[in-house]
Protein backbone atom coordinates (compact mmCIF):
# COMPACT_ATOMS: atom_id res chain seq x y z
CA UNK A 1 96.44 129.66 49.47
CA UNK A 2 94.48 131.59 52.25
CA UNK A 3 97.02 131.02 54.75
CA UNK A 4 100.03 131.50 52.45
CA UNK A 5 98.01 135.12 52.02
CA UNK A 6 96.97 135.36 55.95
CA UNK A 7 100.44 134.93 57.01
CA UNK A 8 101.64 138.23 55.95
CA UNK A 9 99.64 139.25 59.31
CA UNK A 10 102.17 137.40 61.53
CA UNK A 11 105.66 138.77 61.78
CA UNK A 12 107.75 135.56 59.87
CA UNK A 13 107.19 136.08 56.25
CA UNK A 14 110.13 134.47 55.52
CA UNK A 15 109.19 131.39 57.37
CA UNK A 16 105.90 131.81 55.36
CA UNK A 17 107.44 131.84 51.81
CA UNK A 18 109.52 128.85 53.10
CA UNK A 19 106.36 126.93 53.73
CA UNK A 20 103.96 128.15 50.43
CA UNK A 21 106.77 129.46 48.19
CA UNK A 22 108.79 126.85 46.20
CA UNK A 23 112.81 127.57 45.90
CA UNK A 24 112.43 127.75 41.86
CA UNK A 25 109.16 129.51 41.91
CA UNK A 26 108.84 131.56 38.83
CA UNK A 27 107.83 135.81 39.50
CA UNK A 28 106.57 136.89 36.80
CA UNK A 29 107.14 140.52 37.79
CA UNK A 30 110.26 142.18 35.67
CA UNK A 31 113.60 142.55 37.40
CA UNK A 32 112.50 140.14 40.61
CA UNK A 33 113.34 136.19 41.24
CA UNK A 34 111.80 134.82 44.43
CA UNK A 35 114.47 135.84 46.79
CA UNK A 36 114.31 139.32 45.83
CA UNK A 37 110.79 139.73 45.42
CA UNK A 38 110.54 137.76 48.92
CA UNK A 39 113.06 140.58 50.17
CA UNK A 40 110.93 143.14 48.63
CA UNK A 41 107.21 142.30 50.42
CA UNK A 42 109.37 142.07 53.53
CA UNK A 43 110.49 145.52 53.15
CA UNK A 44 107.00 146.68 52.61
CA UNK A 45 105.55 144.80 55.30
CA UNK A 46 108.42 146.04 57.58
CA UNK A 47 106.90 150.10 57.04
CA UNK A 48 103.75 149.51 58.19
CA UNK A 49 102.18 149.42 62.46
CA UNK A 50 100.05 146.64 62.72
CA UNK A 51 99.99 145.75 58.89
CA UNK A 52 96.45 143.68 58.39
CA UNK A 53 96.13 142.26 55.12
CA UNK A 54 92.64 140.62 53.99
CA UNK A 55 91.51 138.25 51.28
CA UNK A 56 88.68 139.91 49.79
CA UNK A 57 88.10 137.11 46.79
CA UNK A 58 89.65 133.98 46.17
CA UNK A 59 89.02 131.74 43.32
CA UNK A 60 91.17 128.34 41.80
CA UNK A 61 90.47 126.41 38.45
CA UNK A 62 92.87 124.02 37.69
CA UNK A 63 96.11 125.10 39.33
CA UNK A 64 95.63 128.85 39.33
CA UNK A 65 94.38 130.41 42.45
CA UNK A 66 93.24 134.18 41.81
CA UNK A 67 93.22 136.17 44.63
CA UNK A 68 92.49 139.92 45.63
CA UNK A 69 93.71 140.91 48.64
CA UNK A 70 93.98 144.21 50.63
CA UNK A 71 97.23 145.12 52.86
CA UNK A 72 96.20 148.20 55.03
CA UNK A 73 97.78 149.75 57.84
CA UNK A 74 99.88 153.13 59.31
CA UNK A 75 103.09 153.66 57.62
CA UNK A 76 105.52 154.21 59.62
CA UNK A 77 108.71 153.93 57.56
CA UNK A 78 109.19 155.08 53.91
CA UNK A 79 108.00 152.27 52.03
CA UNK A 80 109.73 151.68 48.86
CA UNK A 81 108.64 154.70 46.69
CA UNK A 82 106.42 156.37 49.29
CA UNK A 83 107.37 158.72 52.18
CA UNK A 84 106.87 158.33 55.85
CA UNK A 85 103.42 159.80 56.77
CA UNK A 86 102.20 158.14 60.25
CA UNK A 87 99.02 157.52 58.24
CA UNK A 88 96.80 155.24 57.43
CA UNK A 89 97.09 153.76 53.63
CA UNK A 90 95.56 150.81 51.97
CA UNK A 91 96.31 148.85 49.06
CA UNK A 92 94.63 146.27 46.63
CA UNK A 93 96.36 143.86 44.83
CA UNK A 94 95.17 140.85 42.48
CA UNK A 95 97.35 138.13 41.91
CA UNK A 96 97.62 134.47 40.13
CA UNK A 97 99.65 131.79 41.71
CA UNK A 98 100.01 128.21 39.92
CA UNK A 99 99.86 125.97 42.64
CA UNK A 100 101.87 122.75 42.66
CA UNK A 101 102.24 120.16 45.36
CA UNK A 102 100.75 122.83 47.46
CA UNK A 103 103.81 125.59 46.94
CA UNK A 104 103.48 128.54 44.63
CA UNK A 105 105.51 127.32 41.48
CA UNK A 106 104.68 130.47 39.37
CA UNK A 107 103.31 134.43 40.46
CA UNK A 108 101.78 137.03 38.62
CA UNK A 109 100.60 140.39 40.09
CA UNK A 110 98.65 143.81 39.89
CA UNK A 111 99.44 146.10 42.59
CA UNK A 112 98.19 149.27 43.31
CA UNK A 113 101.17 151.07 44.97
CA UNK A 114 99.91 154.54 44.13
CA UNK A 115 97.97 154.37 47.61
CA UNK A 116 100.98 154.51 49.08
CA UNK A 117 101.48 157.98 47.66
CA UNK A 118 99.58 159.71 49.33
């Protein structure tokens, strides 16, 4: 799961969710099914210079894998819901995949996007 999470550093996040993201992986986020949640992070990703996200703590029991994780960088394009600033924002997220066969089969997630705000 720490490379699934690292690869959002390297510019192929599709190629990524290919790899660690199962086709019928469930997103437990309202209004969002993989490919448009996949579309989504890629849009995010896509605002930011440089974009360096970290694992700050990872954790699995069973086949959940809890992870917090920080995406920081400067945004240089308006992010969905935030403006173009050429600054420097950071954002923590927590999120629990169920891992199967070593794909994500299920995703739920706690962002906070109001550090993209300003």
């Amino acid at each position: 799961m720490r490379g699934f999470y690292e690869s959002y550093n390297y510019p192929d996040l599709e190629a990524a969710w290919l790899h660690y993201v199962h086709s019928d992986a469930v997103m437990h986020v309202p209004g969002y099914d993989r490919a448009s949640r996949l579309a989504y992070e890629m849009e995010v990703v896509a605002h930011f210079d440089d974009p360096i996200l970290t694992v700050l703590d990872q954790v699995a029991e069973g086949d959940k894998v809890a992870t917090r994780w920080n995406l920081g960088g400067y945004l240089v394009g308006a992010a969905p819901g935030a403006p173009v600033s050429g600054r420097y924002v950071s954002m923590t997220t927590t999120t629990v995949d169920r891992v199967r066969g070593g794909q994500i089969t299920e995703r739920w997630a706690d962002a906070e996007f109001t550090a993209l705000l300003g």
